[in-house]
PDB file of N, CA and C in Angstrom:
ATOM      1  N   UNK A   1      -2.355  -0.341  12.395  1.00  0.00           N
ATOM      2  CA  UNK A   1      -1.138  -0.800  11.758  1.00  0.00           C
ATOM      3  C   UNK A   1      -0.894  -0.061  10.441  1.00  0.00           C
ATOM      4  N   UNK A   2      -2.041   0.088   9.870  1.00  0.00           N
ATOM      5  CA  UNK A   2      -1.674   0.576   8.339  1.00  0.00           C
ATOM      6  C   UNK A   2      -1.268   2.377   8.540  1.00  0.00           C
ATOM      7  N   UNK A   3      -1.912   3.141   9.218  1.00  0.00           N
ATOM      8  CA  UNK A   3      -1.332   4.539   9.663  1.00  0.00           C
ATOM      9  C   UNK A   3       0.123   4.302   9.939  1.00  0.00           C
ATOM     10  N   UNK A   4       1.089   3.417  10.804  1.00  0.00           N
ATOM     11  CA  UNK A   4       2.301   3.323  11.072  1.00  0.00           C
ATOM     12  C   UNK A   4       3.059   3.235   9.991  1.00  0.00           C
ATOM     13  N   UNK A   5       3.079   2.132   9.545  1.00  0.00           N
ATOM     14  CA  UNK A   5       3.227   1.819   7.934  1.00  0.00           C
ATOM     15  C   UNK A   5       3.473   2.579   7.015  1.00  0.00           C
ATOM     16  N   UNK A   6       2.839   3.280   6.872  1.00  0.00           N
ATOM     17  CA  UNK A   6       2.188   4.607   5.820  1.00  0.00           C
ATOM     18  C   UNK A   6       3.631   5.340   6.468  1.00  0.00           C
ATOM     19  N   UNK A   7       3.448   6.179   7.675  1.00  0.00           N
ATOM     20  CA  UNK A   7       4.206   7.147   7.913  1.00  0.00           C
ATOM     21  C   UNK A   7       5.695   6.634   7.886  1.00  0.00           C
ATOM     22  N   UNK A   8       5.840   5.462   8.083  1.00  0.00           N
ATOM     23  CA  UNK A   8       7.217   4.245   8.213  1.00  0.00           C
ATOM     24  C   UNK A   8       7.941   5.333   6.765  1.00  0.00           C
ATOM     25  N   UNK A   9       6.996   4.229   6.163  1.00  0.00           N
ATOM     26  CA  UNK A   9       7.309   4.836   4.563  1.00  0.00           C
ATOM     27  C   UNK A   9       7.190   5.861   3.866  1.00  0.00           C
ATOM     28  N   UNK A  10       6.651   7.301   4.932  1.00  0.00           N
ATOM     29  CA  UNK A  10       6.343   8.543   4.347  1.00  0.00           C
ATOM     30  C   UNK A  10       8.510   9.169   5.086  1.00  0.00           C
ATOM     31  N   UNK A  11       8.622   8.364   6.041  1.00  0.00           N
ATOM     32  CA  UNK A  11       9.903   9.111   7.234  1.00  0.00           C
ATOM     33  C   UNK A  11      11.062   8.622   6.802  1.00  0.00           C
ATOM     34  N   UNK A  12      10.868   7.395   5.583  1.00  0.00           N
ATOM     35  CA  UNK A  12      12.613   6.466   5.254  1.00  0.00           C
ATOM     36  C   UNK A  12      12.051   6.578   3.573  1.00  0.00           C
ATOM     37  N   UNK A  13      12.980   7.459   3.305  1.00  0.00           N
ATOM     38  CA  UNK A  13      12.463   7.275   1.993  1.00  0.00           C
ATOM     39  C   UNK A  13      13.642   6.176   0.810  1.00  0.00           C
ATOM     40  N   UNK A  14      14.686   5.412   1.675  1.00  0.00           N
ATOM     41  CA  UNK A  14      14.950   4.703   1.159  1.00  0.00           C
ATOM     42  C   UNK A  14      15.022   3.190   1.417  1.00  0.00           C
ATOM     43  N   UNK A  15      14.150   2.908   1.820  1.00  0.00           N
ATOM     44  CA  UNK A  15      13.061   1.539   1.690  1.00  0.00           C
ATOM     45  C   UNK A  15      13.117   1.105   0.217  1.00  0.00           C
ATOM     46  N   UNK A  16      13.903   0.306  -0.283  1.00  0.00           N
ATOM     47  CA  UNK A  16      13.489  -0.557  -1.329  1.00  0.00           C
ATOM     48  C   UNK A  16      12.638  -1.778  -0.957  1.00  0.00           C
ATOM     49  N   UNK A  17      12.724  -2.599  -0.403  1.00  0.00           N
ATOM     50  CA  UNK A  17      11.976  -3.605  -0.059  1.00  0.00           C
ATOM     51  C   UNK A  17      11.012  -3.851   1.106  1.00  0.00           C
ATOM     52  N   UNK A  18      10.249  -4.081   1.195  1.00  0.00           N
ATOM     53  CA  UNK A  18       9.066  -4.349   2.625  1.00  0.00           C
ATOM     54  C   UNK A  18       8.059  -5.321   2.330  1.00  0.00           C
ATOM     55  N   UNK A  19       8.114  -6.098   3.743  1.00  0.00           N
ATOM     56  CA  UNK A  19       6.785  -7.286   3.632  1.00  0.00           C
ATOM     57  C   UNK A  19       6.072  -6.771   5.168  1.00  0.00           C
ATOM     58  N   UNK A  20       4.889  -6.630   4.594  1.00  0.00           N
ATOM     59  CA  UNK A  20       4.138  -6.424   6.352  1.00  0.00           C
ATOM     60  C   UNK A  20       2.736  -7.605   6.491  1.00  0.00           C
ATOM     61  N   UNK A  21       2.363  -7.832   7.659  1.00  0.00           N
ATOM     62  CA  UNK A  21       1.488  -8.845   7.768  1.00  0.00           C
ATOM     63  C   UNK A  21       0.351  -7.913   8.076  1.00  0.00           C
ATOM     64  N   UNK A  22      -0.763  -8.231   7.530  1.00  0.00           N
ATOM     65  CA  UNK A  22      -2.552  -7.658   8.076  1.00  0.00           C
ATOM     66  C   UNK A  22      -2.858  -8.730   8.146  1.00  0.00           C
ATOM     67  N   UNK A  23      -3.253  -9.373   9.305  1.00  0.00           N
ATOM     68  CA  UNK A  23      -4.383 -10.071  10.088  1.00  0.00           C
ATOM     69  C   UNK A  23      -4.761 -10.204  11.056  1.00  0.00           C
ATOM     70  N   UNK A  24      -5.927 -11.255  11.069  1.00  0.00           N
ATOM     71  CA  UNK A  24      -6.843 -10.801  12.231  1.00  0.00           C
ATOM     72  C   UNK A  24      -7.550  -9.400  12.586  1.00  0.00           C
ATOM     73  N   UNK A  25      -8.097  -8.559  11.684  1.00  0.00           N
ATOM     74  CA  UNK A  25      -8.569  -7.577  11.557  1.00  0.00           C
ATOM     75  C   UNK A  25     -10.072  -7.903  11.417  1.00  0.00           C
ATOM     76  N   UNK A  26     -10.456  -7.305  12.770  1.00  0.00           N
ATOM     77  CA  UNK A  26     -12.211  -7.336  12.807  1.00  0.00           C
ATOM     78  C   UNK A  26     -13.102  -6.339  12.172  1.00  0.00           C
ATOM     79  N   UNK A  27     -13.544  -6.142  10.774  1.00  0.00           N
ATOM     80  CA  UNK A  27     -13.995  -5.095  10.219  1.00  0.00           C
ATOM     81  C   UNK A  27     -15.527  -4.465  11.404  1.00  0.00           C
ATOM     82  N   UNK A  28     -15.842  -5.093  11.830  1.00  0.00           N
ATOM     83  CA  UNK A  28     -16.850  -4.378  13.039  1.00  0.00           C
ATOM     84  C   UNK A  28     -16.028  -3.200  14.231  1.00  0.00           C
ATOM     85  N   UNK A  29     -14.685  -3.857  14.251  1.00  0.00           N
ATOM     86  CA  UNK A  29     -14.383  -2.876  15.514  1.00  0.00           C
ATOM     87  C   UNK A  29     -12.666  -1.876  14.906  1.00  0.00           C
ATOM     88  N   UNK A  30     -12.561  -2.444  13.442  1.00  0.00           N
ATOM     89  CA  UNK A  30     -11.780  -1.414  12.964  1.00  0.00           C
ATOM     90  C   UNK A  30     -12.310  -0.349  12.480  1.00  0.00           C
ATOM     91  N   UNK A  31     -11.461   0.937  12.281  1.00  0.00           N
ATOM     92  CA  UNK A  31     -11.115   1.872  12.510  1.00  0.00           C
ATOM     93  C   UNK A  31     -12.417   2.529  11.599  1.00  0.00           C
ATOM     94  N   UNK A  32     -13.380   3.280  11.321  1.00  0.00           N
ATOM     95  CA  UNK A  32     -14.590   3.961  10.744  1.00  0.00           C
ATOM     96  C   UNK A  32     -13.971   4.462   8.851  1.00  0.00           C
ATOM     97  N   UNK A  33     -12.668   4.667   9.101  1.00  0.00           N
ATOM     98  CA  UNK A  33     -12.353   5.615   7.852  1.00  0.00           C
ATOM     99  C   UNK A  33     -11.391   4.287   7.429  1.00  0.00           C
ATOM    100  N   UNK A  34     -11.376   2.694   7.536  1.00  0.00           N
ATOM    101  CA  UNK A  34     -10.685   1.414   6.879  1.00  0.00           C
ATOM    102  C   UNK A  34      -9.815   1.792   5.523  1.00  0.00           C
ATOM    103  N   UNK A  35     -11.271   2.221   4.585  1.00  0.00           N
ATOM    104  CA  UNK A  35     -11.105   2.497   3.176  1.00  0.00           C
ATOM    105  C   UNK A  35      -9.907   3.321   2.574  1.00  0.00           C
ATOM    106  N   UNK A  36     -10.086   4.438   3.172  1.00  0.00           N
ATOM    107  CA  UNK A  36      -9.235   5.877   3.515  1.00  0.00           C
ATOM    108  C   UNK A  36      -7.729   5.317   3.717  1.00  0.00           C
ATOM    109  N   UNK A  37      -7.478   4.711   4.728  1.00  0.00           N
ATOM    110  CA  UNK A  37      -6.356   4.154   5.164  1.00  0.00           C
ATOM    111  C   UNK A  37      -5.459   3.057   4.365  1.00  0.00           C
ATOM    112  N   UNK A  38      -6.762   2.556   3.932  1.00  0.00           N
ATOM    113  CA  UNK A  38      -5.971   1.368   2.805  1.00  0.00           C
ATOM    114  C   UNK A  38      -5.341   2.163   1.365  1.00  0.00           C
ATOM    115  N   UNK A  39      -6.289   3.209   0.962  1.00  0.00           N
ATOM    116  CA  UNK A  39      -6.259   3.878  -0.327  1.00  0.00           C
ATOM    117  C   UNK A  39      -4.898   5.483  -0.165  1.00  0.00           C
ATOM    118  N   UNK A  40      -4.740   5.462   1.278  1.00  0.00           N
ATOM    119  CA  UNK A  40      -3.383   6.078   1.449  1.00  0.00           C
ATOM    120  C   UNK A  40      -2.379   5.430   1.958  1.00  0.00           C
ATOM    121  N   UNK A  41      -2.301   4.406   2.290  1.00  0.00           N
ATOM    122  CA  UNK A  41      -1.251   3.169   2.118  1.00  0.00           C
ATOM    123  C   UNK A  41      -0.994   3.215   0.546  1.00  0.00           C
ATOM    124  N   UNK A  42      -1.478   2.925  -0.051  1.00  0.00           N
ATOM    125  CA  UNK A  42      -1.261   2.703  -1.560  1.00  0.00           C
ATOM    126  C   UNK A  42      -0.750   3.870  -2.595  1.00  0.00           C
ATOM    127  N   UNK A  43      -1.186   4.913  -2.274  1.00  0.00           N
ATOM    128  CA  UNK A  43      -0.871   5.983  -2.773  1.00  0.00           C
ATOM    129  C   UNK A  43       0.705   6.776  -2.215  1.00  0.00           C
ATOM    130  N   UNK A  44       0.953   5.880  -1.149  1.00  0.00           N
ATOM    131  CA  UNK A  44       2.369   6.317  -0.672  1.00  0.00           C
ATOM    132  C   UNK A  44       3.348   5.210  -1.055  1.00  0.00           C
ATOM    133  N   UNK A  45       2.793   4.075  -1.128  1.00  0.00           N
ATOM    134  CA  UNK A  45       3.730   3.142  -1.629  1.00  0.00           C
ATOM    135  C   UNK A  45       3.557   3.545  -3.271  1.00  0.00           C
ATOM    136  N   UNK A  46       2.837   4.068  -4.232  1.00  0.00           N
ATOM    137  CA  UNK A  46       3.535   4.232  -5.500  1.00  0.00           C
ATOM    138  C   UNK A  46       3.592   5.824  -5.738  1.00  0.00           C
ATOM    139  N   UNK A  47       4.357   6.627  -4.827  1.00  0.00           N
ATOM    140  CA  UNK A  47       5.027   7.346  -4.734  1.00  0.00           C
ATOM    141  C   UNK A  47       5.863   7.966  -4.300  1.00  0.00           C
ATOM    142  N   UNK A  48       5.975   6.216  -3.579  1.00  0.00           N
ATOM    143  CA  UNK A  48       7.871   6.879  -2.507  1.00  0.00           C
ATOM    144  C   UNK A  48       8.767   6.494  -3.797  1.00  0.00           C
ATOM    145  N   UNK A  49       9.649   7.328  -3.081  1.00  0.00           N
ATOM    146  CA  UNK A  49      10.980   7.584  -4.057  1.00  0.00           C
ATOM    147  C   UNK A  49      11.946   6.298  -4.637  1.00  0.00           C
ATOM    148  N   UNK A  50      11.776   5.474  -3.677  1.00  0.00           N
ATOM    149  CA  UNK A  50      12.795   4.230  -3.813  1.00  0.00           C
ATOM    150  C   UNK A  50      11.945   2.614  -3.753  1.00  0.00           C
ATOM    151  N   UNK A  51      11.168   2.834  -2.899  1.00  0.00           N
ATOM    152  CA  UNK A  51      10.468   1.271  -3.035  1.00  0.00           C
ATOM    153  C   UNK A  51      10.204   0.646  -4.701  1.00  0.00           C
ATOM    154  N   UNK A  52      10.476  -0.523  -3.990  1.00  0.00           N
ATOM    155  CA  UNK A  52      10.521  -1.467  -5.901  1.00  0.00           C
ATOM    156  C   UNK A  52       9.435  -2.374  -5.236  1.00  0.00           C
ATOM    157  N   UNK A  53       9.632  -2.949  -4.002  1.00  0.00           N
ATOM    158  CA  UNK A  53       8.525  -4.224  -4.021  1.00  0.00           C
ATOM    159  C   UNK A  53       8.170  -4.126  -2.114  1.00  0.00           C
ATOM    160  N   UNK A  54       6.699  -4.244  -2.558  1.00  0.00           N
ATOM    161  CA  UNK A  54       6.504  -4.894  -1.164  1.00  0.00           C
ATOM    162  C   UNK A  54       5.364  -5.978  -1.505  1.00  0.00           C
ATOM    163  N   UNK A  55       5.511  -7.008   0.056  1.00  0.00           N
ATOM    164  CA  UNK A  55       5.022  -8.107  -0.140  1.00  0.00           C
ATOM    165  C   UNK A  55       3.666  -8.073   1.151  1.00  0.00           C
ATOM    166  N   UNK A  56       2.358  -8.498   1.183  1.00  0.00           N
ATOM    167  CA  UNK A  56       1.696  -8.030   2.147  1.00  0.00           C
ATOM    168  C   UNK A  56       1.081  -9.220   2.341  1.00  0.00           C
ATOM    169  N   UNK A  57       1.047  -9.430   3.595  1.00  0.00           N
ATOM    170  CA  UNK A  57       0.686 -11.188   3.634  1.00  0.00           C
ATOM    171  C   UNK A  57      -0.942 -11.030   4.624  1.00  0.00           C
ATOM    172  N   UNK A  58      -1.705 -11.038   3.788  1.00  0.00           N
ATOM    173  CA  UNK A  58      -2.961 -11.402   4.428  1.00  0.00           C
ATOM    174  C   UNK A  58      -3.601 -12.369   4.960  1.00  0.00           C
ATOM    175  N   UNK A  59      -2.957 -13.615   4.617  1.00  0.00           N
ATOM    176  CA  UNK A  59      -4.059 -14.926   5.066  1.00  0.00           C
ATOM    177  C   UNK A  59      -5.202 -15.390   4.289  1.00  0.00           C
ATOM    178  N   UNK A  60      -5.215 -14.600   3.474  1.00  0.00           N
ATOM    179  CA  UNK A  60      -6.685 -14.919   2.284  1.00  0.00           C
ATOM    180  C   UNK A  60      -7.559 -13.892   3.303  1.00  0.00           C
ATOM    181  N   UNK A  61      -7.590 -13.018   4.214  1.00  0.00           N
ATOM    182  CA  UNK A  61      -8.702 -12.664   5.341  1.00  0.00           C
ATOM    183  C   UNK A  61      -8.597 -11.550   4.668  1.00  0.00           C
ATOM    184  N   UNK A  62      -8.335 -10.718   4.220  1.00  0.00           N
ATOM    185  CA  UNK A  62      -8.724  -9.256   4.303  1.00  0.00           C
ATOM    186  C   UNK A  62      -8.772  -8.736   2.614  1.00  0.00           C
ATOM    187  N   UNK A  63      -9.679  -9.149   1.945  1.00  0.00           N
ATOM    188  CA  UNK A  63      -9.917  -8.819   0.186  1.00  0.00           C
ATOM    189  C   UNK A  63     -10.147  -7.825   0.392  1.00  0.00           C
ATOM    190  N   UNK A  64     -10.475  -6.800   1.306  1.00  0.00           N
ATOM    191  CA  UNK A  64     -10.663  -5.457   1.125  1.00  0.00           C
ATOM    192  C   UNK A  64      -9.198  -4.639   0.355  1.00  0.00           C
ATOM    193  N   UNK A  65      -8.078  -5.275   0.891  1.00  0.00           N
ATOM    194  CA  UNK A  65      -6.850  -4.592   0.926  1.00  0.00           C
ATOM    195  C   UNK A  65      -6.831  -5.080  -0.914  1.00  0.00           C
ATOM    196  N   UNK A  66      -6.458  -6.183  -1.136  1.00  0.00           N
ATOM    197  CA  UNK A  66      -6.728  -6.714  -2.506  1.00  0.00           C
ATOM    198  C   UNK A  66      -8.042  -5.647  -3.508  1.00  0.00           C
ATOM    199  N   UNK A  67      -9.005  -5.806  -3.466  1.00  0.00           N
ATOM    200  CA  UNK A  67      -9.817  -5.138  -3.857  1.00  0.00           C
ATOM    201  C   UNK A  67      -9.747  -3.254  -4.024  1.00  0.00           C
ATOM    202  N   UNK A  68      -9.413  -2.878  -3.135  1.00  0.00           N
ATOM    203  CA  UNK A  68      -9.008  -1.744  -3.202  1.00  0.00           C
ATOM    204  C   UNK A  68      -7.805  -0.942  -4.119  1.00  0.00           C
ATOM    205  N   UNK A  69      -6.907  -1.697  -4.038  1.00  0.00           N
ATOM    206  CA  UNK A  69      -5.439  -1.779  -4.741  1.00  0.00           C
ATOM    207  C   UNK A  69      -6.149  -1.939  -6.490  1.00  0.00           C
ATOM    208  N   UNK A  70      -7.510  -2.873  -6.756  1.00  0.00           N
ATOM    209  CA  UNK A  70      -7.778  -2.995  -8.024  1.00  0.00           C
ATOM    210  C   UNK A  70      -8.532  -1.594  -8.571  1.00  0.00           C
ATOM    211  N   UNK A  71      -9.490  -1.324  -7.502  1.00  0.00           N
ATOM    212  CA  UNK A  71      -9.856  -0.372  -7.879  1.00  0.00           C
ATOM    213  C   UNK A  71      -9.323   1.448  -8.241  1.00  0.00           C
ATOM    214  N   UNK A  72      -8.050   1.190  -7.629  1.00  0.00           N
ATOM    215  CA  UNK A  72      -7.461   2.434  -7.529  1.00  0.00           C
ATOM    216  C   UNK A  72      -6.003   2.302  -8.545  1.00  0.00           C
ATOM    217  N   UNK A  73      -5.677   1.211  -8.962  1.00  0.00           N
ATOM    218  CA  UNK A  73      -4.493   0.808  -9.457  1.00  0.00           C
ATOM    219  C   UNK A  73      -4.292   1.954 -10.491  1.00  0.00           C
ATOM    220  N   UNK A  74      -5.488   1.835 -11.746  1.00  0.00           N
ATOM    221  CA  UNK A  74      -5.105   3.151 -12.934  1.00  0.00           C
ATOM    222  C   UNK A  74      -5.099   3.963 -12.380  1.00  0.00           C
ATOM    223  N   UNK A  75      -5.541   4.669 -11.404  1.00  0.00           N
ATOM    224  CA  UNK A  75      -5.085   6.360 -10.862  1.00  0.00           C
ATOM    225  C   UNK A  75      -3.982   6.120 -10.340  1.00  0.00           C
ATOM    226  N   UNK A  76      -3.468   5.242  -9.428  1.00  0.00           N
ATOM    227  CA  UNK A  76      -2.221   5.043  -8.999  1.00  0.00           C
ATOM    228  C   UNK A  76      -1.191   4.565 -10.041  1.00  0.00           C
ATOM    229  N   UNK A  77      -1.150   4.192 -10.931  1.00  0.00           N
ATOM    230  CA  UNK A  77       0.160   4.098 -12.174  1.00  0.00           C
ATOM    231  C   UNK A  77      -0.119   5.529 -12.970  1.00  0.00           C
ATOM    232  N   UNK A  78      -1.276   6.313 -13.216  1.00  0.00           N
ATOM    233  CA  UNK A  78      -0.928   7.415 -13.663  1.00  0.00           C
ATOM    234  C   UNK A  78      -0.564   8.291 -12.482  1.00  0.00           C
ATOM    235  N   UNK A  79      -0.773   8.760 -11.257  1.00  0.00           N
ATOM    236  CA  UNK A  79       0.516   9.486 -10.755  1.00  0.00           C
ATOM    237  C   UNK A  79       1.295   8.837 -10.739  1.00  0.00           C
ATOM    238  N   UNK A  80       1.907   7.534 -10.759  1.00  0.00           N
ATOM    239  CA  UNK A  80       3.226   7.317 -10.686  1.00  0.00           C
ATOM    240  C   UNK A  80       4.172   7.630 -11.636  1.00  0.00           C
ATOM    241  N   UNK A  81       3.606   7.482 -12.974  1.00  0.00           N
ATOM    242  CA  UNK A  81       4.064   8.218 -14.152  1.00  0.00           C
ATOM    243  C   UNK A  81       4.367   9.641 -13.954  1.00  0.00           C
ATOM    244  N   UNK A  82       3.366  10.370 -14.115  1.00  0.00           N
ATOM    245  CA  UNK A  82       3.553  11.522 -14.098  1.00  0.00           C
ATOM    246  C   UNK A  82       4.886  12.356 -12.888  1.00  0.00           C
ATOM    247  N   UNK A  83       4.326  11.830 -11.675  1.00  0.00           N
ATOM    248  CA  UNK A  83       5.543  12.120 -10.804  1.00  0.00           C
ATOM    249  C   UNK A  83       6.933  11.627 -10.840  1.00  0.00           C
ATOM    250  N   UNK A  84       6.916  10.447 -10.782  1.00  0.00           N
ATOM    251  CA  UNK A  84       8.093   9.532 -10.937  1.00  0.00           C
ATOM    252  C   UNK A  84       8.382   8.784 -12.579  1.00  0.00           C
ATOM    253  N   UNK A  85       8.716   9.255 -13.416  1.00  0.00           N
ATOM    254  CA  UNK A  85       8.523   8.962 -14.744  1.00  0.00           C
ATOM    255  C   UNK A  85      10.106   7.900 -14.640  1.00  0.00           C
ATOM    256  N   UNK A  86      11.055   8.390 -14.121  1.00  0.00           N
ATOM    257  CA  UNK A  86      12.295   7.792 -14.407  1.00  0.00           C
ATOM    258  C   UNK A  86      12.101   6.554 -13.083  1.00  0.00           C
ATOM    259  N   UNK A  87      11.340   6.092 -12.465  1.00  0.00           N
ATOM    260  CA  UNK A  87      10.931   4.883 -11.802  1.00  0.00           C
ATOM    261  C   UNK A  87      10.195   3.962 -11.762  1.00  0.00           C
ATOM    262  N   UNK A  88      10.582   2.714 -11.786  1.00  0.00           N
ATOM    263  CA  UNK A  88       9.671   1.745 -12.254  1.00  0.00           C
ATOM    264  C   UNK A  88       8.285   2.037 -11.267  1.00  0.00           C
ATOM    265  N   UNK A  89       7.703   1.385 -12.141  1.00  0.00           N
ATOM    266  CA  UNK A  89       6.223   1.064 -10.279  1.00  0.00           C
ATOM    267  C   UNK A  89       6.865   0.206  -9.891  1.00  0.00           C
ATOM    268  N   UNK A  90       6.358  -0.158  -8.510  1.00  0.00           N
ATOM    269  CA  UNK A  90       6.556  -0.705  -7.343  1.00  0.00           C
ATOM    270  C   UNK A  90       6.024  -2.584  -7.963  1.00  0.00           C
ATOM    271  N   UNK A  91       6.370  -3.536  -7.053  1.00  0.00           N
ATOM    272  CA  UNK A  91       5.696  -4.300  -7.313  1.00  0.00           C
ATOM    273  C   UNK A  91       5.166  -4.770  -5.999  1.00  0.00           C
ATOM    274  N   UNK A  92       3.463  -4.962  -5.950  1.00  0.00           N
ATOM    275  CA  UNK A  92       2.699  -4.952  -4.840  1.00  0.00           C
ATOM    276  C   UNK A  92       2.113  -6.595  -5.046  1.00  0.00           C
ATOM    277  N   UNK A  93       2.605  -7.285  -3.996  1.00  0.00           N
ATOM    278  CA  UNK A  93       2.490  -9.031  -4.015  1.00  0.00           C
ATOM    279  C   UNK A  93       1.639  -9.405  -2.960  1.00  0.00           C
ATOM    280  N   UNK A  94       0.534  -9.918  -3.137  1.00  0.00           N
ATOM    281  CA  UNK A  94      -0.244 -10.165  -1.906  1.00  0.00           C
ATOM    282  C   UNK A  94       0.271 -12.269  -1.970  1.00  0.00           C
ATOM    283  N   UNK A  95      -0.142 -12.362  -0.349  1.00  0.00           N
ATOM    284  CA  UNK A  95       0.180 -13.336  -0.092  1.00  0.00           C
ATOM    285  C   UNK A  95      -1.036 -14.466   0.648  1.00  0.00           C
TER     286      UNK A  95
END
């Protein structure tokens, strides 16, 4: 799901708004490179051109997605700066 996603938002670059659901995700039989996928989800949502907010509804099940987003957040607001200076960041709402 998160590869689709990603490219969704790499192919419409005028997407202001998006809510997507992750659950039910079995970390035993998902995908080997999880991390990778979550951390380029994120890096495309704060550097598409137009998105202001997306909303991502986990269930409380998947802190990886949460956790990840913390750890990468300061590298991700400094490219967003640097690239996109005349755009707000995004606002990323877990649910």
């Amino acid at each position: 799901v998160l590869p689709a996603v990603t490219n969704m938002l790499q192919s419409h670059i005028t997407i202001r708004l998006l809510r997507i659901e992750c659950s039910d995700i079995n970390y035993e039989s998902s995908q080997p490179n999880w991390i990778e996928l979550v951390q380029h989800l994120y890096e495309t949502i704060f550097i598409h051109p137009s998105l202001e907010y997306i909303e991502i509804y986990t269930n409380g099940t998947l802190p990886l997605l949460v956790d990840t987003l913390k750890d990468q957040k300061k590298t991700l607001i400094d490219r967003h700066r640097k690239e996109q200076r005349h755009k707000p960041l995004p606002i990323v709402k877990f649910e």
